[in-house]
Protein backbone atom coordinates (compact mmCIF):
# COMPACT_ATOMS: atom_id res chain seq x y z
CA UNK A 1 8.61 1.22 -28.12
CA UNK A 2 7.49 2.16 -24.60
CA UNK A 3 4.68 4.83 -25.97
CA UNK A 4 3.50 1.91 -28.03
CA UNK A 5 3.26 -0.67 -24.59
CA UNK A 6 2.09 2.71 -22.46
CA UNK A 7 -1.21 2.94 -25.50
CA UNK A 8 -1.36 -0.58 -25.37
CA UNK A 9 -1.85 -1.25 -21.83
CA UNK A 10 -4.28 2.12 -21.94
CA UNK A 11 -6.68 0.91 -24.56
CA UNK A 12 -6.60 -2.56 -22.33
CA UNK A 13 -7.69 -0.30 -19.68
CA UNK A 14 -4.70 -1.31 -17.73
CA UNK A 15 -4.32 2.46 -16.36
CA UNK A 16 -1.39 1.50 -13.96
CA UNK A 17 0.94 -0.25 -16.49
CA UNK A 18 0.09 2.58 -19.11
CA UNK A 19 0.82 4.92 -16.73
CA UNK A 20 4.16 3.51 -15.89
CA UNK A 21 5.08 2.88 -19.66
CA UNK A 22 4.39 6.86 -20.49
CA UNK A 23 6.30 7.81 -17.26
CA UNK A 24 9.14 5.64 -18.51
CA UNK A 25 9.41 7.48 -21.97
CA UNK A 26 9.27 10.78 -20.24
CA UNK A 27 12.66 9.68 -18.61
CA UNK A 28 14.01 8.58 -21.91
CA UNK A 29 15.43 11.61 -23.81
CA UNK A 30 12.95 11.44 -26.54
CA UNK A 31 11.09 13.93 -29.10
CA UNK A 32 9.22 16.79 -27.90
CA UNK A 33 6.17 15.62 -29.56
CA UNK A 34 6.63 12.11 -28.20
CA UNK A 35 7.23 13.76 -24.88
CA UNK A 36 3.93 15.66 -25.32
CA UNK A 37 1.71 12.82 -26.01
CA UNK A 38 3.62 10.94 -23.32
CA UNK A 39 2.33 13.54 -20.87
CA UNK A 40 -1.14 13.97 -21.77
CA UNK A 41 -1.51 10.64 -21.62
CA UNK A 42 0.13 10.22 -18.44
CA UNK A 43 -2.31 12.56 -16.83
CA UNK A 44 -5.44 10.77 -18.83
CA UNK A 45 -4.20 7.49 -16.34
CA UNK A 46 -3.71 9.31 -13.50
CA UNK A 47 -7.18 10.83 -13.78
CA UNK A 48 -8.57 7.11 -14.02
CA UNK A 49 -6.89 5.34 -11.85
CA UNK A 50 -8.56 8.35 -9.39
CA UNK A 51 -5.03 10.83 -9.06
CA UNK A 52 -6.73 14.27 -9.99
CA UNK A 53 -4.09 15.90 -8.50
CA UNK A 54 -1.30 14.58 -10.02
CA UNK A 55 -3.26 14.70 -13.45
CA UNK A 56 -3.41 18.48 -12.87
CA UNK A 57 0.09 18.22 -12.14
CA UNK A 58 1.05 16.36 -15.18
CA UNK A 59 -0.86 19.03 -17.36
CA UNK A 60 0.48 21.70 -16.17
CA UNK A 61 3.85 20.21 -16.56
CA UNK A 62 2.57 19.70 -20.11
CA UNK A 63 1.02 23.28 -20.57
CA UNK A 64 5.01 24.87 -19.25
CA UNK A 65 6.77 22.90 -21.97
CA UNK A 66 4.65 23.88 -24.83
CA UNK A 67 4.50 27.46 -23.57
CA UNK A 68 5.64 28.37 -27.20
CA UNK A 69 2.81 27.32 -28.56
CA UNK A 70 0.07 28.10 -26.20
CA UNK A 71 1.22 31.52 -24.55
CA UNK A 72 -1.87 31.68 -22.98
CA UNK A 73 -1.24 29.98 -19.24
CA UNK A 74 -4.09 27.49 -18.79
CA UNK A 75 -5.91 26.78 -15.46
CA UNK A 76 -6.53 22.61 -15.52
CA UNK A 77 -9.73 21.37 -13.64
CA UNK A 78 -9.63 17.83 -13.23
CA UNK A 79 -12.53 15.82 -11.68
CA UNK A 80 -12.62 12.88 -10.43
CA UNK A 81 -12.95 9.59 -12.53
CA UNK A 82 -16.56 8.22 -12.55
């Protein structure tokens, strides 16, 4: 229910409340794949609402629990919402 609010409140291009709404599912024991999307978009808000950092930070987060299924460690560059 809360993904569903967080994508509302996204596609309303209400960054905050979206980004709230994922960050609230991440500290519901969910679904990894839930958990995932929760993430990604978390950092998609976070890079909006002008957070590069903590989008970066949110990836990464992302990239260390899906290490099964991208080996590969990833370097995230995040720029700066225009």
């Amino acid at each position: 229910m809360r993904f569903r609010v967080g994508i509302m409140k996204f596609e309303a291009k209400d960054y905050v409340q979206a980004a709230v709404a994922f960050t609230q599912v991440l500290e519901d024991s969910t679904a990894p794949d839930v958990r995932s999307a929760s993430r990604y978009n978390l950092a998609l808000c976070e890079r909006l609402v002008g957070q590069p950092d903590e989008a970066r930070t949110a990836l990464e987060q992302l990239s260390q629990e899906n290490s099964r299924a991208t080996p590969a460690p990833r370097k995230w560059r995040i720029s700066s919402a225009t």
